[in-house]
Protein backbone atom coordinates (compact mmCIF):
# COMPACT_ATOMS: atom_id res chain seq x y z
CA UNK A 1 53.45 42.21 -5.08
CA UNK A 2 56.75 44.57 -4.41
CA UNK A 3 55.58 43.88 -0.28
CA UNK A 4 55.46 40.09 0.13
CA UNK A 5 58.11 38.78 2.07
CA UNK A 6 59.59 35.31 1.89
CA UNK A 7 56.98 33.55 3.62
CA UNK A 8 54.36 35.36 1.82
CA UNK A 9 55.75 33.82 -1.18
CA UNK A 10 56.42 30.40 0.40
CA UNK A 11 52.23 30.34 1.36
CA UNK A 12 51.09 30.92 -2.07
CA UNK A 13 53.67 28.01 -3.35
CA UNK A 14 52.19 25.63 -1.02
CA UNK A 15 48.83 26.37 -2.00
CA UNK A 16 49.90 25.97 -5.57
CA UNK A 17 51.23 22.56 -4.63
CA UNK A 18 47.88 21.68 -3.10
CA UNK A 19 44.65 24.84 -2.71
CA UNK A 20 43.10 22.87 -0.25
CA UNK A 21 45.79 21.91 1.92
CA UNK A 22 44.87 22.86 5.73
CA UNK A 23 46.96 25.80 7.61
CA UNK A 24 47.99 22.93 9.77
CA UNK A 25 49.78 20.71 6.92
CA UNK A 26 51.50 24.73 5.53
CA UNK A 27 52.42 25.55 9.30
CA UNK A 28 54.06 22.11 9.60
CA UNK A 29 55.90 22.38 5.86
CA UNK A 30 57.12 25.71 6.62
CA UNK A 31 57.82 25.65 10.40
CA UNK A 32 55.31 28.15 11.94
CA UNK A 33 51.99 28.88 13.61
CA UNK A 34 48.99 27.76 12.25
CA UNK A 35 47.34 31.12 13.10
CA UNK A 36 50.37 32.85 11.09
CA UNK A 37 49.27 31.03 8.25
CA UNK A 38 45.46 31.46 8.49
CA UNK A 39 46.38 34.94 8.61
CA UNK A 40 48.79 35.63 6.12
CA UNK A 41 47.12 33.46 3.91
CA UNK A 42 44.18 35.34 4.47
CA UNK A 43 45.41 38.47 3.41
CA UNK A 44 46.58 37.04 0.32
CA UNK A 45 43.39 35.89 -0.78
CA UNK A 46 41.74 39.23 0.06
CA UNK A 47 44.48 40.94 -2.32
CA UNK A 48 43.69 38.66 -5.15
CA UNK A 49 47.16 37.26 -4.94
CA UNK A 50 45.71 33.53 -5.39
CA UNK A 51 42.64 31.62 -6.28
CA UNK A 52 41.95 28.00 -6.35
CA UNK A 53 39.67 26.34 -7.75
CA UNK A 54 38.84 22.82 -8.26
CA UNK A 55 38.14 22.48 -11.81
CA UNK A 56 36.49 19.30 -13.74
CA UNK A 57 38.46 17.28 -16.52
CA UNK A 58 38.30 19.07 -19.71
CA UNK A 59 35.70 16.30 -21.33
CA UNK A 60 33.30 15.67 -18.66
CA UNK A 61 30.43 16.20 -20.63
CA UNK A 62 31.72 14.73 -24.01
CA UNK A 63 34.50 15.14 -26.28
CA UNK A 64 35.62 18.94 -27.62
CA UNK A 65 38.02 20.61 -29.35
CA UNK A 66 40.59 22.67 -28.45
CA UNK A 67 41.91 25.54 -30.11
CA UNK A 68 44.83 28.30 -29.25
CA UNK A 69 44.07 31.28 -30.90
CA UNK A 70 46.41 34.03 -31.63
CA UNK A 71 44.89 37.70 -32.32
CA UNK A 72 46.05 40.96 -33.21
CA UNK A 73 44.11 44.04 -31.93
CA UNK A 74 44.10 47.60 -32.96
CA UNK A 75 46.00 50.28 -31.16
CA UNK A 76 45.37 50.87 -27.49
CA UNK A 77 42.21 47.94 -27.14
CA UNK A 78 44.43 44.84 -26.23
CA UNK A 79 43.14 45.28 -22.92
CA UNK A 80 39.16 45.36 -24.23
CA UNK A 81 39.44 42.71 -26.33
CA UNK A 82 40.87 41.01 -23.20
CA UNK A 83 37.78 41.63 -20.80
CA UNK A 84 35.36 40.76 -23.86
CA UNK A 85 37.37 37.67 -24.80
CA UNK A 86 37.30 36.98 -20.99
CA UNK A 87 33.03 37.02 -20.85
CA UNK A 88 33.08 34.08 -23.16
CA UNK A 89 32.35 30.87 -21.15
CA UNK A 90 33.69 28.61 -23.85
CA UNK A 91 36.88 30.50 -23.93
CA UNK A 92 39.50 28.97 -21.31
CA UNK A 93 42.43 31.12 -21.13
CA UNK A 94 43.14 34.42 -22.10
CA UNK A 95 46.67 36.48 -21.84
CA UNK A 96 48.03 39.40 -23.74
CA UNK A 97 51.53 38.81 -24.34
CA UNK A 98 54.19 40.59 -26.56
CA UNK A 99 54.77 39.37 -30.27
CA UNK A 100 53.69 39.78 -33.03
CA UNK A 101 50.15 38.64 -32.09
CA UNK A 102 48.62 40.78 -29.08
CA UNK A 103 46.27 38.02 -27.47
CA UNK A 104 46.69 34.03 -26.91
CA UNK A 105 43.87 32.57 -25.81
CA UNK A 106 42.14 29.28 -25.77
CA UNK A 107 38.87 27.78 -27.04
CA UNK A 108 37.02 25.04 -26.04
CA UNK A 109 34.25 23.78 -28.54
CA UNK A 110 32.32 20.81 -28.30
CA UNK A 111 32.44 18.56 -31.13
CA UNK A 112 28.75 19.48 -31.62
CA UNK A 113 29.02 22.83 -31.72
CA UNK A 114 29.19 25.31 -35.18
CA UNK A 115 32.66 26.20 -35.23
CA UNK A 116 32.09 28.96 -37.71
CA UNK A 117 30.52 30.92 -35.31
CA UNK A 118 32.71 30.40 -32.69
CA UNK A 119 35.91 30.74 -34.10
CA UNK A 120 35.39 33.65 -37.06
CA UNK A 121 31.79 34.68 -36.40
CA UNK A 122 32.28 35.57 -32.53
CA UNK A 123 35.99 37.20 -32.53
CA UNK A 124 35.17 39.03 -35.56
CA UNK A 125 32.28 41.11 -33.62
CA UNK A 126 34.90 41.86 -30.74
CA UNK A 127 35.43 45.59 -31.01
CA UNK A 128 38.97 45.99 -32.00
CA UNK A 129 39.76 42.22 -32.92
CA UNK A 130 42.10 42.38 -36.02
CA UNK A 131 43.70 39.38 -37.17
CA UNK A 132 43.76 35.76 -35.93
CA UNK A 133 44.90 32.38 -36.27
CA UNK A 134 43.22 29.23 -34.74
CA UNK A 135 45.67 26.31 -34.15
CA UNK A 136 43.93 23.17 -33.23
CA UNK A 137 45.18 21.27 -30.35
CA UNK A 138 46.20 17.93 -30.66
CA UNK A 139 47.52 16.32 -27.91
CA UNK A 140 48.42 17.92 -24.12
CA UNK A 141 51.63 16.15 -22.98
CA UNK A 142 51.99 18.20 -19.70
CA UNK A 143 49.82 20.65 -17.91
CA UNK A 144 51.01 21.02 -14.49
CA UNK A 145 50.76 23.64 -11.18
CA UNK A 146 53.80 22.37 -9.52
CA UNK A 147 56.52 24.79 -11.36
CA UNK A 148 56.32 26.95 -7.75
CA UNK A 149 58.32 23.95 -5.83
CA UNK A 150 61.57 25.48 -5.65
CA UNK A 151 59.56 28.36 -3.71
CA UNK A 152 59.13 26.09 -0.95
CA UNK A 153 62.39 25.23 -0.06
CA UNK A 154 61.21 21.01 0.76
CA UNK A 155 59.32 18.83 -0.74
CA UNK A 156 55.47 18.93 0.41
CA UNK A 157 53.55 16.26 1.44
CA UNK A 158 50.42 17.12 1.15
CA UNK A 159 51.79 17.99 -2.87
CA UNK A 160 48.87 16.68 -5.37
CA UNK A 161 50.05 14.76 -8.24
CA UNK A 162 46.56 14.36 -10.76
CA UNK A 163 46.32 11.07 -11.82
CA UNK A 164 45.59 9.86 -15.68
CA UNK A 165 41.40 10.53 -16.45
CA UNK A 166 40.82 7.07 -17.51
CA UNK A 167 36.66 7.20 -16.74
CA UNK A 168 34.08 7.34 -19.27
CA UNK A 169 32.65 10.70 -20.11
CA UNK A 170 29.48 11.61 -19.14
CA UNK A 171 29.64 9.40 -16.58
CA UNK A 172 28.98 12.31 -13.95
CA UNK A 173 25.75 12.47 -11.76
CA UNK A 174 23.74 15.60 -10.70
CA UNK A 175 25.24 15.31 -6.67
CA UNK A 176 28.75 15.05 -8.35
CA UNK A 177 27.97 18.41 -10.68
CA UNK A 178 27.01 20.16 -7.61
CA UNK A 179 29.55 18.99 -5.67
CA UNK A 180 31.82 20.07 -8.31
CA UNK A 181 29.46 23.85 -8.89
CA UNK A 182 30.11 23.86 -4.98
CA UNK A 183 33.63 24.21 -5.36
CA UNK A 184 34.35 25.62 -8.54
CA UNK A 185 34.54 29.41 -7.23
CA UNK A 186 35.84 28.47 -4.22
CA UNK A 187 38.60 25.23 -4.07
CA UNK A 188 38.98 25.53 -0.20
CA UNK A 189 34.98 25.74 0.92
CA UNK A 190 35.00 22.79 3.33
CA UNK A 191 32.93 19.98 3.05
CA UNK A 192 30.32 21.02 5.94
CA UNK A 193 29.92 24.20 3.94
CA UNK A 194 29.15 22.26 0.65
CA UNK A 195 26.86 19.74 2.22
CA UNK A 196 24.59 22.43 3.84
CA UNK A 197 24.36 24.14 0.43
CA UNK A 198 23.25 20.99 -0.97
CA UNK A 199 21.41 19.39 1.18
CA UNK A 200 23.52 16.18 1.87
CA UNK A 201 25.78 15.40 4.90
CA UNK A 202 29.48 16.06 5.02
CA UNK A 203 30.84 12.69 4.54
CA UNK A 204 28.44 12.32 1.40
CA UNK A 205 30.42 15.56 0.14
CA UNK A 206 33.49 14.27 0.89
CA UNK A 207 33.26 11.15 -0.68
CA UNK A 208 31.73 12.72 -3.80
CA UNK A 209 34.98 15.16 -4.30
CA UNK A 210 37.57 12.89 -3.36
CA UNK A 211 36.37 9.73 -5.48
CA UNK A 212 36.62 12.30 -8.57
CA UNK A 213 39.85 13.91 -7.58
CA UNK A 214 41.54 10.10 -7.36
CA UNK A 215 39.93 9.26 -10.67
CA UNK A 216 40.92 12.33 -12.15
CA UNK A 217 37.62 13.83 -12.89
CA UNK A 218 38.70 16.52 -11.11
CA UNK A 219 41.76 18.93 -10.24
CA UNK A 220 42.24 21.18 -7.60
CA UNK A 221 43.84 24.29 -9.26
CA UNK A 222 45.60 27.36 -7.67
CA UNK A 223 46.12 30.35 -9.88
CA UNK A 224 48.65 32.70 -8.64
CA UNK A 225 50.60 35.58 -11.01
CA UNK A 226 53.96 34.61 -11.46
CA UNK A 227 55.52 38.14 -10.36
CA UNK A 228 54.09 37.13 -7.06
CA UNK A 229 56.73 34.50 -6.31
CA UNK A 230 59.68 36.69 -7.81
CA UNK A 231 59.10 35.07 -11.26
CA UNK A 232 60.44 37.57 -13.86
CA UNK A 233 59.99 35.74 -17.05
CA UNK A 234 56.03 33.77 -18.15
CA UNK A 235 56.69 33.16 -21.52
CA UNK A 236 54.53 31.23 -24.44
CA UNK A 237 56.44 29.23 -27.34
CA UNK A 238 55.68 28.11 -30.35
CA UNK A 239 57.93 25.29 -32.04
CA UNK A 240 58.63 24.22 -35.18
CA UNK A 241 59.75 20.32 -34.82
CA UNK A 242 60.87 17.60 -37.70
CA UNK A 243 57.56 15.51 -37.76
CA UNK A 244 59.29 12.37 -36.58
CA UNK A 245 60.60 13.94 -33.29
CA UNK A 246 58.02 15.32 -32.37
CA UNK A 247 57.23 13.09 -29.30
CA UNK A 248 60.75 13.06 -28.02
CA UNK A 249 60.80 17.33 -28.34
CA UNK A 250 57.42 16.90 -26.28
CA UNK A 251 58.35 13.96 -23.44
CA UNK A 252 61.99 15.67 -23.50
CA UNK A 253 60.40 19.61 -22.54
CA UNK A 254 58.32 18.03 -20.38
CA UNK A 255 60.82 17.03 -17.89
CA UNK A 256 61.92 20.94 -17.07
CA UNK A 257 60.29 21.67 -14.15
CA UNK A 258 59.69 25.43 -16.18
CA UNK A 259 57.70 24.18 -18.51
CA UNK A 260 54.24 24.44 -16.95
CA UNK A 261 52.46 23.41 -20.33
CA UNK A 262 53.25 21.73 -23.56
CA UNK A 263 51.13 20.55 -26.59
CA UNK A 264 50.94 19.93 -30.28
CA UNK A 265 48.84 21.70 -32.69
CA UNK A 266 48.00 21.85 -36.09
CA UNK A 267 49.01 24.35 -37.62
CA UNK A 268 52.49 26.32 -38.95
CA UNK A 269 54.43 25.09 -35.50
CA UNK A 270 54.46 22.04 -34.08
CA UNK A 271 54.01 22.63 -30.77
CA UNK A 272 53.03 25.40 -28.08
CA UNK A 273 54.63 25.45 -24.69
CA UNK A 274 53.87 27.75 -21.89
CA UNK A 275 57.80 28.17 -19.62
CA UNK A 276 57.78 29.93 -16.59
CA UNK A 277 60.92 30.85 -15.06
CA UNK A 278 62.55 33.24 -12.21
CA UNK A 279 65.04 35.29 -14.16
CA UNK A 280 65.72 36.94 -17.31
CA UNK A 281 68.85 34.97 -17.42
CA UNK A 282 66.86 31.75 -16.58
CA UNK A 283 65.45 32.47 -19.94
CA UNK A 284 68.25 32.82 -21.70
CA UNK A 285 69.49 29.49 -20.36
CA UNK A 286 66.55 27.76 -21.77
CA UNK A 287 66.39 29.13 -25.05
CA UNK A 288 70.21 29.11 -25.88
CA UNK A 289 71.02 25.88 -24.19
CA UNK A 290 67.72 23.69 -23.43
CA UNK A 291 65.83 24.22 -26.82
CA UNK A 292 69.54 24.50 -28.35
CA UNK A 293 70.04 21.01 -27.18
CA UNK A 294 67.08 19.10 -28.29
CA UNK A 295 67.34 17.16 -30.93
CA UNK A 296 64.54 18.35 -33.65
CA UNK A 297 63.49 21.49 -32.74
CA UNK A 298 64.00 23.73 -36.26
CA UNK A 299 62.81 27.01 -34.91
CA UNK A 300 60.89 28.72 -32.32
CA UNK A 301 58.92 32.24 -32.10
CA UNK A 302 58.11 33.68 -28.24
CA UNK A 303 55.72 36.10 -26.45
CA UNK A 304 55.90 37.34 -23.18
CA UNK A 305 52.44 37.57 -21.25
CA UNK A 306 52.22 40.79 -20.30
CA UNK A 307 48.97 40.11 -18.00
CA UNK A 308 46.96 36.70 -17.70
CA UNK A 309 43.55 37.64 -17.86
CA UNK A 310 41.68 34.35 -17.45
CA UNK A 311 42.76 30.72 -16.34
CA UNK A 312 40.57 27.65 -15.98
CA UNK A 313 37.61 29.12 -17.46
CA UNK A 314 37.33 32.04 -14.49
CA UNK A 315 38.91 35.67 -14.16
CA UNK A 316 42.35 35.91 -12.25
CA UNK A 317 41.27 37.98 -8.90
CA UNK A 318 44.97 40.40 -10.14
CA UNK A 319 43.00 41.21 -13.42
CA UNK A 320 40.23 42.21 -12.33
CA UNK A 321 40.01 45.56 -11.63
CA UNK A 322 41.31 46.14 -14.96
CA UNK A 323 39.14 43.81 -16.95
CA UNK A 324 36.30 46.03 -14.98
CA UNK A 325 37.62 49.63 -15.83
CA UNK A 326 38.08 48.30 -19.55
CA UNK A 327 34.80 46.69 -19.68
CA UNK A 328 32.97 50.28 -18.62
């Protein structure tokens, strides 16, 4: 990460703004050569600087629940417990982060399932889980991949902006599912390359992905490590808020660009919120003067995320050579 230049970093914040954006529409945004940004792009990809993905809406296939989970580890096996957290494919997210809990991550469980066994049953058996707590989400006011903008320099065109999911669940074929399987490891494959696989012609495939994109059925995702763009700080929060402000803490947080996620929970805080900034000092800022000037917000605890393991329900590409050696 110590050798990307400027317009190294200014490629992987376009992509964040939009994974499947064509060289063309970068080239244009940032004033250079298609072929530079095939290329340079390119070698980004290969060094598992960036992944996108397009990833369906959370309840596609029915309602779940959501839970953040907070877990202490013995000595020396955060990293283990990592990788084997990681395997799960009902587990979302996973991040080791600083605290005093060693792992965040997040469960997904649908409202069928035994949550015994996935939430005390399953960690439990993790060699060298310790300790956890299981907050149950219960409302996401903001999830976004747009905190990279200032990267850019100019606002993007070609930005994505998700719209509300407002389409009943289930409501899915099997050519949308495999559109969406198509795509899933791999946000850019065109839509020749996804028609061939499935049998159906181009403009089918197109059609298919971009009717559930606009309905928000779908999002196209790209997961880049912070440190990449010259971020210093990735932090996680947990707030304690007076019940009756609660909303206004939430809607109010959710205007800082920073804030890439923010959401209440049951449990001893209020709400969790996910803040990534570019300095140390840009921290400081938010902590003594943002939170310090919101109305309702009692008390806070923090964790800095050490290494992301897993977004979106796949590996980060920058983990995985260490999520390998630990899983040996």
């Amino acid at each position: 990460m110590e050798d990307l230049d400027e317009l190294d970093r200014k490629i992987l914040a376009a992509l964040q703004l939009n994974g499947r954006a064509s060289w063309t529409d970068i080239a244009q945004l940032l004033s250079i050569s298609t072929t530079t940004v095939a290329r340079r792009a390119q070698h980004l990809f290969g060094a598992g600087l960036a992944r996108v993905a397009v990833l369906p809406h959370l309840e596609h296939d029915g309602p779940v629940h959501v839970f953040i989970v907070r877990l202490t580890c013995a000595p020396g096996s955060q990293l283990k417990v990592a990788a084997l957290l990681a395997t799960n494919p009902d587990i979302r997210y996973v991040t080791i982060v600083t605290g005093g809990y060693d792992i965040v991550f997040e469960l997904v469980a649908p409202k069928h399932r035994d949550l015994y066994s996935m939430l005390v049953e399953f960690v439990h058996t993790v060699p060298g889980a310790q300790q956890s707590n299981a907050d149950l989400v219960l409302h996401t006011y903001k999830r976004s991949y747009d905190w990279s903008e200032p990267v850019v320099g100019e606002p993007a065109p070609f930005a994505l902006h998700p719209p509300a999911h407002t389409c009943e669940r289930g409501h899915l074929d099997d050519v949308d599912r495999d559109v969406l399987a198509a795509v899933r490891d791999d946000g850019r494959a065109s839509f020749h390359s996804i028609g061939r696989r499935m049998g159906i012609s181009e403009s089918t495939a197109r059609r298919r992905l971009e009717a559930m994109l606009e309905r928000g059925c779908a999002t196209v995702a790209t997961f880049i490590p912070a440190a990449a763009l010259g971020y210093e700080a990735e932090i996680l929060l947990w707030l304690s808020v007076e019940p009756s402000m609660q909303d206004r803490v939430a809607e109010r947080l959710s205007e800082e660009r920073g804030v890439r996620m923010i959401a209440s929970l049951l449990g001893q805080a209020s709400l969790i919120c996910e803040v990534i900034v570019p300095t140390t000092a840009d921290l400081h800022h938010f902590t003594s003067r943002t939170l310090a000037s919101v109305p309702g917000i009692q008390s806070w605890t923090a964790g800095v995320q050490v290494l992301t393991v897993k977004r979106g329900f796949l590996m980060v590409p920058w983990a995985e050579e260490r999520i390998a050696a630990a899983l040996v």
